[in-house]
C-alpha atoms as a PDB file:
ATOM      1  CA  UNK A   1      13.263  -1.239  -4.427  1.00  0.00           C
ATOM      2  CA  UNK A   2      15.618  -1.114  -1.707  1.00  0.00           C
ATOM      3  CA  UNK A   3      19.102   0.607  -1.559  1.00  0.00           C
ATOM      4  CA  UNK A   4      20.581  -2.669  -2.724  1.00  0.00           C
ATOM      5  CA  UNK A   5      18.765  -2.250  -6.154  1.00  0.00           C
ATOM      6  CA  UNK A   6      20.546   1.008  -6.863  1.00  0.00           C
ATOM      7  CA  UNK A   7      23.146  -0.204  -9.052  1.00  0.00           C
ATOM      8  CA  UNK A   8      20.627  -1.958 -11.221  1.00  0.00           C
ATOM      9  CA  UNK A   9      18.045   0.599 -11.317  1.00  0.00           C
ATOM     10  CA  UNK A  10      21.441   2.943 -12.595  1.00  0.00           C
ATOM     11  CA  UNK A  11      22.315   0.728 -15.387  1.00  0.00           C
ATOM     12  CA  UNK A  12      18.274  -0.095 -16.062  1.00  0.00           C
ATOM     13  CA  UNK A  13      18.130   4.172 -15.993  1.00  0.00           C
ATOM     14  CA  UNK A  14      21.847   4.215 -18.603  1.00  0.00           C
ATOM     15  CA  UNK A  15      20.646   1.894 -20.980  1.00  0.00           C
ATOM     16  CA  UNK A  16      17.026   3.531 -20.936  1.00  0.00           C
ATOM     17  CA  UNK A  17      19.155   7.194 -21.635  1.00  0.00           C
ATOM     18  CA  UNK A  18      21.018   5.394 -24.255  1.00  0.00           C
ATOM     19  CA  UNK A  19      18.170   4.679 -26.530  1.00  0.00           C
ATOM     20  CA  UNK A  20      17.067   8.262 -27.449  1.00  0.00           C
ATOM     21  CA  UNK A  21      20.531   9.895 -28.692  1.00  0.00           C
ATOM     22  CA  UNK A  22      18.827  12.972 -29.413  1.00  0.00           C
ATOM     23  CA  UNK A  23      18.125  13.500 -25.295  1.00  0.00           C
ATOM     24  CA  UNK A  24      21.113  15.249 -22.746  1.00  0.00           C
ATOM     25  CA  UNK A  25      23.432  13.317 -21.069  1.00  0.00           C
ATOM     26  CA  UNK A  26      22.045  11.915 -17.890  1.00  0.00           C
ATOM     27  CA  UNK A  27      23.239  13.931 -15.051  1.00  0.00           C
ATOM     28  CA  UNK A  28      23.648  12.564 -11.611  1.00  0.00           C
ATOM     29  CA  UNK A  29      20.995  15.121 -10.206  1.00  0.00           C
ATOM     30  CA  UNK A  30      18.253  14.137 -12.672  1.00  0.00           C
ATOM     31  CA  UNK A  31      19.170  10.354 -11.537  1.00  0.00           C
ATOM     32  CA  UNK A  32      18.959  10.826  -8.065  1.00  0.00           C
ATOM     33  CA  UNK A  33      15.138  12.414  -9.016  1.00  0.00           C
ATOM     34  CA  UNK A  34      14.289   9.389 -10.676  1.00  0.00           C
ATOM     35  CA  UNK A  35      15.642   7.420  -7.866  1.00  0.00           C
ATOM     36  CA  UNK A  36      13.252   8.946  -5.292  1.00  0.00           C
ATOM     37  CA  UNK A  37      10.371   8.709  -7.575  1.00  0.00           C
ATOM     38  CA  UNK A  38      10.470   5.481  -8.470  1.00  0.00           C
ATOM     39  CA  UNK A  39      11.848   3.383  -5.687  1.00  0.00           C
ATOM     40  CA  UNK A  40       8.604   2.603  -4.278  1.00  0.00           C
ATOM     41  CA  UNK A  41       8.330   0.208  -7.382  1.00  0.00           C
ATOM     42  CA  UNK A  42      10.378  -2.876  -7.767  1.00  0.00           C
ATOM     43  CA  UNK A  43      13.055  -3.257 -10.400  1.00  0.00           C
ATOM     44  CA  UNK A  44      11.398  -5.615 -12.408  1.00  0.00           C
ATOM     45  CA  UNK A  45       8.651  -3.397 -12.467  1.00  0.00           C
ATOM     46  CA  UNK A  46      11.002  -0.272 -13.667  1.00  0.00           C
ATOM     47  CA  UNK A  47      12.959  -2.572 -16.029  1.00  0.00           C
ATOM     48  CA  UNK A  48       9.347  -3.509 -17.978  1.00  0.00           C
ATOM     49  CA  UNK A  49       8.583   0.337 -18.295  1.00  0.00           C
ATOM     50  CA  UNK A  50      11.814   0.897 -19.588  1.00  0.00           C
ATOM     51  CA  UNK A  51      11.592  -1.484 -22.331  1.00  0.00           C
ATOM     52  CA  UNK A  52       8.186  -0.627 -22.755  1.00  0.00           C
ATOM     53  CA  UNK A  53       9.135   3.266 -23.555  1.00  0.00           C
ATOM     54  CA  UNK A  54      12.187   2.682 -25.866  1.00  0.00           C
ATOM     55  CA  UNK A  55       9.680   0.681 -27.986  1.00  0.00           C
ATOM     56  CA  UNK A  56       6.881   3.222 -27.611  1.00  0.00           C
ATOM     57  CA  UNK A  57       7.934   6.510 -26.641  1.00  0.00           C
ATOM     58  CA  UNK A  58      10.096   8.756 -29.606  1.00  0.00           C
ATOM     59  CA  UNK A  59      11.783  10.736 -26.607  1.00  0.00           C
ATOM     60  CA  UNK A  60      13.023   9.820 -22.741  1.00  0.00           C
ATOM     61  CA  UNK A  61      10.327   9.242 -20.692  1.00  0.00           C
ATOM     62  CA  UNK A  62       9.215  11.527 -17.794  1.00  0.00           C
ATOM     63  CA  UNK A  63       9.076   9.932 -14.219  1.00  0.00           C
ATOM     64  CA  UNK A  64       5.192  10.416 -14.509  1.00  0.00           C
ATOM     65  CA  UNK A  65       5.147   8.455 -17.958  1.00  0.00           C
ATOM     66  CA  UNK A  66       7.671   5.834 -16.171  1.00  0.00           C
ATOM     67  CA  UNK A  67       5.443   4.956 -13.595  1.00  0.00           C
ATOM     68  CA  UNK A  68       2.193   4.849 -16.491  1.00  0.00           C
ATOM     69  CA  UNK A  69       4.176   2.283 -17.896  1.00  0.00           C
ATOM     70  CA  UNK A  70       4.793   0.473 -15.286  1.00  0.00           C
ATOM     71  CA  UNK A  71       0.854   0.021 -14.308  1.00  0.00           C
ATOM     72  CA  UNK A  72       1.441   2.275 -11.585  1.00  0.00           C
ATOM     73  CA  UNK A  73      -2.492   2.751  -9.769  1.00  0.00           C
ATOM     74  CA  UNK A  74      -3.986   5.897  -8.601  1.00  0.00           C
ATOM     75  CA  UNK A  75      -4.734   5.824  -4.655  1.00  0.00           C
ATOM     76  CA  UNK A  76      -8.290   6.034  -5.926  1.00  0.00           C
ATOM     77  CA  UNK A  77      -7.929   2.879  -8.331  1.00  0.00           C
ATOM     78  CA  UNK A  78      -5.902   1.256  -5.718  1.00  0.00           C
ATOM     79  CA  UNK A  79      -8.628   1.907  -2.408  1.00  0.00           C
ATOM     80  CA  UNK A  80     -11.290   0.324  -5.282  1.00  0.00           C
ATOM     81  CA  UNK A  81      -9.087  -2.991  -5.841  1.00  0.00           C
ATOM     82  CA  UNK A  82      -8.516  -3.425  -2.219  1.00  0.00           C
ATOM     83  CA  UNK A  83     -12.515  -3.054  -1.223  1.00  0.00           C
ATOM     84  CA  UNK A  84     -13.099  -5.968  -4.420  1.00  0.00           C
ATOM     85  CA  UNK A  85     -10.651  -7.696  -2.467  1.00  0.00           C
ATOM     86  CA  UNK A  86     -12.209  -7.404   1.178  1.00  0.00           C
ATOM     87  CA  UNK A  87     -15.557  -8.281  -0.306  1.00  0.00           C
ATOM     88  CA  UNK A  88     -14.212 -11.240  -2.191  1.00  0.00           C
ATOM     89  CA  UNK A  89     -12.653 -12.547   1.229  1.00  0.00           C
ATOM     90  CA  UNK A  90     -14.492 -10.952   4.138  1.00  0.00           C
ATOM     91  CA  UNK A  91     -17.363 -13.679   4.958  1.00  0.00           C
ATOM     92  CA  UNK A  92     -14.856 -16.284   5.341  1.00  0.00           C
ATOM     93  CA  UNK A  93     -11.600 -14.142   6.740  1.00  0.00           C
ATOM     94  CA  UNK A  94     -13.733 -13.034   9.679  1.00  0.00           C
ATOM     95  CA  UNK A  95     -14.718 -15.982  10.909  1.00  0.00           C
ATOM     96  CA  UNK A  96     -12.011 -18.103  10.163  1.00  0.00           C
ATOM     97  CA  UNK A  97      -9.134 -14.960  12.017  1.00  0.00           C
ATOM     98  CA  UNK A  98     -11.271 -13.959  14.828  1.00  0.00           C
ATOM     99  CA  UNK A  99      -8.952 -13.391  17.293  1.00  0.00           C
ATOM    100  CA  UNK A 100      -6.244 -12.863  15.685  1.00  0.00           C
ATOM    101  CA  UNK A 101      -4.766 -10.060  14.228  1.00  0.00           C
ATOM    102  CA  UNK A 102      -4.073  -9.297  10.454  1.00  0.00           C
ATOM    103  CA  UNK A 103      -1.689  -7.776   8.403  1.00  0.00           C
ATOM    104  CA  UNK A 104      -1.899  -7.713   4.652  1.00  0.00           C
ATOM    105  CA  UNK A 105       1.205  -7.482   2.133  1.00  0.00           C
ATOM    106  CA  UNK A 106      -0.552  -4.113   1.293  1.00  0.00           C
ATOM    107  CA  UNK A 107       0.163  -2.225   4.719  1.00  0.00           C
ATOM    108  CA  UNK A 108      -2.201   0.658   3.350  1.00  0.00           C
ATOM    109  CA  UNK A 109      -5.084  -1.911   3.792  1.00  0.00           C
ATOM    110  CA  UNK A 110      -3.087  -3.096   7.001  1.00  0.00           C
ATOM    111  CA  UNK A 111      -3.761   0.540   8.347  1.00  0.00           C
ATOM    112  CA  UNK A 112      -6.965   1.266   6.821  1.00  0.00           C
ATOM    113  CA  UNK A 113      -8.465  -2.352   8.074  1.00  0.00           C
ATOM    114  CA  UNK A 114      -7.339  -1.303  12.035  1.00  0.00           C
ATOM    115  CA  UNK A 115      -8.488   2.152  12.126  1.00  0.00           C
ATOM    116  CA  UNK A 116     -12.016   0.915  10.932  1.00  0.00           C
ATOM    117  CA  UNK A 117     -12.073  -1.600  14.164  1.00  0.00           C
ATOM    118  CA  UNK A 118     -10.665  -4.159  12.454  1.00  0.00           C
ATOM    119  CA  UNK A 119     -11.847  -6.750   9.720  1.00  0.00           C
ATOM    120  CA  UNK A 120     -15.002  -8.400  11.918  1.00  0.00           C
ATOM    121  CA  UNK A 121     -16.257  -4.391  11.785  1.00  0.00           C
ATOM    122  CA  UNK A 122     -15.440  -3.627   8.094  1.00  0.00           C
ATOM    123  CA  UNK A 123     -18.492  -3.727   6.918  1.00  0.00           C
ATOM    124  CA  UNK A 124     -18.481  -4.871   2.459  1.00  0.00           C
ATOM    125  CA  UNK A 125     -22.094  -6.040   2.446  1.00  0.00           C
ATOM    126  CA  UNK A 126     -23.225  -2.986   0.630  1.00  0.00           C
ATOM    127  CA  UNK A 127     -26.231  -2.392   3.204  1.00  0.00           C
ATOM    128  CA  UNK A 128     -24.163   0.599   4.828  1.00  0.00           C
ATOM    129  CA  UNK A 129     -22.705   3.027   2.018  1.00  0.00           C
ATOM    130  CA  UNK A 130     -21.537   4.960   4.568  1.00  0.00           C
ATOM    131  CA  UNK A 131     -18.465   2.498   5.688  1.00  0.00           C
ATOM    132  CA  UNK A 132     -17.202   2.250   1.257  1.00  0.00           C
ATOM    133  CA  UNK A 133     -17.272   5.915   1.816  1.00  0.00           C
ATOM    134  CA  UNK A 134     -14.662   5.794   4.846  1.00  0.00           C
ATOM    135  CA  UNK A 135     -12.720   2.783   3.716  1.00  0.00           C
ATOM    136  CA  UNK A 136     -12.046   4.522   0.572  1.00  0.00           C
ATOM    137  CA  UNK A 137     -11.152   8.065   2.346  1.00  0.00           C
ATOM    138  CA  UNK A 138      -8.929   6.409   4.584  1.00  0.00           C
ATOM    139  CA  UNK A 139      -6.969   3.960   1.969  1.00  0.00           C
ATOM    140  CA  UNK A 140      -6.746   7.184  -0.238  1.00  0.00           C
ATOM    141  CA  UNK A 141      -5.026   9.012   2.728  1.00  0.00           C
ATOM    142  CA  UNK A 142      -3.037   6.602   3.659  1.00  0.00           C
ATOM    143  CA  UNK A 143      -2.217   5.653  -0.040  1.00  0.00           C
ATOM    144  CA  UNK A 144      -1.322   9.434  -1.304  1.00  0.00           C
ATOM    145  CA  UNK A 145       0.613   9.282   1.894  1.00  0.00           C
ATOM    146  CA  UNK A 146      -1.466  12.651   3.343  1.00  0.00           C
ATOM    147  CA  UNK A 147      -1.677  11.275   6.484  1.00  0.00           C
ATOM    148  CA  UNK A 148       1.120   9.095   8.294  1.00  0.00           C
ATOM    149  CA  UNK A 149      -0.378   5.449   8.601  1.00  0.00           C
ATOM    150  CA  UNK A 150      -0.161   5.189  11.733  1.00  0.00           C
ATOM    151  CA  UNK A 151      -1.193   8.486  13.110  1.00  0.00           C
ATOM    152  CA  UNK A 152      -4.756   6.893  13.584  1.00  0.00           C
ATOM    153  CA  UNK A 153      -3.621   3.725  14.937  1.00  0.00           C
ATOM    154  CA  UNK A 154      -4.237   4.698  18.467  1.00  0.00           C
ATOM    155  CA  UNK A 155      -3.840   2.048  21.396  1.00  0.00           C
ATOM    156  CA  UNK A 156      -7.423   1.660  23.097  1.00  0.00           C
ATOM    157  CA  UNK A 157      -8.354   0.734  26.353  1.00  0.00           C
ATOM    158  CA  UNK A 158      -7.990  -2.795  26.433  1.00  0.00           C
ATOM    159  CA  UNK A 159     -10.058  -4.957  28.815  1.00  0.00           C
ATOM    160  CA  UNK A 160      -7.078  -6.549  31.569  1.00  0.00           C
ATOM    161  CA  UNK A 161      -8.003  -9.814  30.848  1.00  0.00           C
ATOM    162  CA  UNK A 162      -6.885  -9.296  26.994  1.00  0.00           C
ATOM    163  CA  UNK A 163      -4.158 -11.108  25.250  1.00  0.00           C
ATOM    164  CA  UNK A 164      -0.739  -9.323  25.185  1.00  0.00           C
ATOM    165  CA  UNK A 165       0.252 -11.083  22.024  1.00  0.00           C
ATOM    166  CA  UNK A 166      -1.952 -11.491  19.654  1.00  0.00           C
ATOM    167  CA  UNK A 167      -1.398 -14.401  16.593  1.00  0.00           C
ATOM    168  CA  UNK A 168      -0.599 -12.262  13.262  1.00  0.00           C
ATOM    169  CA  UNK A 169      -1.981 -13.903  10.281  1.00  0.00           C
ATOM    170  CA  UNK A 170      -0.666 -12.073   6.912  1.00  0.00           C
ATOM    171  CA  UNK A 171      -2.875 -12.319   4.144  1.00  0.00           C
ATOM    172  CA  UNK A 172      -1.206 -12.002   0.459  1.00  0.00           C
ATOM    173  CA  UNK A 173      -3.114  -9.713  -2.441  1.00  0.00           C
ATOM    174  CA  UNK A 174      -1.066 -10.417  -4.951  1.00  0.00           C
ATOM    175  CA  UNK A 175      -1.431  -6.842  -5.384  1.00  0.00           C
ATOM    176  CA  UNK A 176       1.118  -5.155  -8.180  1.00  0.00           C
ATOM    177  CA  UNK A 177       1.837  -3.076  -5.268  1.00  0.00           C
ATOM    178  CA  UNK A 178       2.379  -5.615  -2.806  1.00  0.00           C
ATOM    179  CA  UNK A 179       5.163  -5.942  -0.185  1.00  0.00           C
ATOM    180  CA  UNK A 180       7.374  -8.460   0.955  1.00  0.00           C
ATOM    181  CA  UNK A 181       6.549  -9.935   4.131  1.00  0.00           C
ATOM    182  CA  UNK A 182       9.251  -7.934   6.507  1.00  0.00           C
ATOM    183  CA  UNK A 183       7.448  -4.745   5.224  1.00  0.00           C
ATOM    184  CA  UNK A 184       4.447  -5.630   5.983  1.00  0.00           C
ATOM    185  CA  UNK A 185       4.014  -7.189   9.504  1.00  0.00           C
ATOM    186  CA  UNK A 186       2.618  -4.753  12.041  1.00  0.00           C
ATOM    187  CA  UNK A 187       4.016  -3.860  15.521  1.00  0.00           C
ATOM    188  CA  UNK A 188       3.808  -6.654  17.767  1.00  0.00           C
ATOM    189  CA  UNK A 189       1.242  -4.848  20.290  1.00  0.00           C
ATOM    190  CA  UNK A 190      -2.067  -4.796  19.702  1.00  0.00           C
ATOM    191  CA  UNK A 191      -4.110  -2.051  17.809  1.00  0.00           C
ATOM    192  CA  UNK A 192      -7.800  -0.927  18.915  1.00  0.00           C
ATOM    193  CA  UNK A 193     -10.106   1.650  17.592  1.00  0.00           C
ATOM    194  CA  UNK A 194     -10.515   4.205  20.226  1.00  0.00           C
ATOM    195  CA  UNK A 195     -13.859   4.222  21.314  1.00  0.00           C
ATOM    196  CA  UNK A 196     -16.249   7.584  20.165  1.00  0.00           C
ATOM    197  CA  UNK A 197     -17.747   9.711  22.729  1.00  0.00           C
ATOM    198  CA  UNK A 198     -21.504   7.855  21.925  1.00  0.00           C
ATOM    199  CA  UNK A 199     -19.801   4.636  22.849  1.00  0.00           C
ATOM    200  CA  UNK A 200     -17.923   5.404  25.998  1.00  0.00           C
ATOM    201  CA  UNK A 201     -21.487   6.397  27.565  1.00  0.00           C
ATOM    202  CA  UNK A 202     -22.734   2.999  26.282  1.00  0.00           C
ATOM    203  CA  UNK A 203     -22.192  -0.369  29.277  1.00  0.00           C
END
């Protein structure tokens, strides 16, 4: 949600309040919580849980139950949807985007994609169990929001014949968690892996 959905998400919040008359009066503090809690979901999304609790739930729902509800995903249930994904799309993604740079309308895999090289380097064969282990540490960082997503997204050393502007291609998940396209489009400069100390002694 955006501050535009405010009003709704107030009367969605009201109306949710006014179907358990045993519970207090909503006050504008406990609002604002659920505000900041839940406006990383959109307000269809809040409006479903809210039905979905006054014909479930025998007293007003806690944020946590709220976002239950709503089919809210665990960063660990999340990084394993988005690695399905990758596999289901990685043979033909690399090949057919070489060269060009890719944003997904899930920016966690956005970030977690580029700070593992990119997609030609994201390895979903299953022959290295090494590189699930990293995707999903990352994509759980990034997720839980531990780490900033773009503290690892470090410019590299780019050879001077490389294109300043690269094509971005954005690829849709159709994940519940999914963001519209302005959210989701990446810096327009390029992104590179810095290279390990093994690999800058390598010609």
């Amino acid at each position: 949600m955006t501050d535009s959905d405010r009003t709704e998400f107030a009367k969605a919040l009201a109306l949710l309040w006014s179907a358990f008359p045993q519970a207090k009066p909503l006050e504008t503090a406990t609002a604002g919580a659920y505000w900041l809690a839940l406006k990383d979901l959109s307000l269809e999304a809040v409006r479903s849980a809210a039905v979905l609790a006054m014909q479930q739930q025998t007293f007003v729902p806690s944020i946590a139950e709220l976002r239950k509800l709503a089919g809210v995903h665990t960063p660990e249930q999340r990084a394993a949807m988005a690695w399905e994904f990758l596999r289901g799309i990685h043979y033909r993604m690399t090949w057919e985007l070489r060269g060009r740079e890719v944003a997904f309308d899930d920016p966690v895999l956005t970030a977690t994609v580029a700070n593992l090289g990119g997609l030609h380097r994201v390895d979903t064969s299953g022959h290295e169990p090494w590189a699930r282990k990293e995707f999903d540490r990352l994509y759980t960082l990034y997720s839980a929001g531990t780490v900033p997503m773009r503290i690892l997204l470090v410019e590299g050393s780019l050879p001077s014949d490389a294109p300043k502007n690269i094509p971005v291609c954005l690829v849709a998940t159709r994940f519940p968690w999914a963001k519209s396209r302005q959210e989701c489009l990446p810096p327009p400069r390029v992104w590179a892996r810095p290279k390990l100390p093994f690999e800058e002694n390598q010609k």
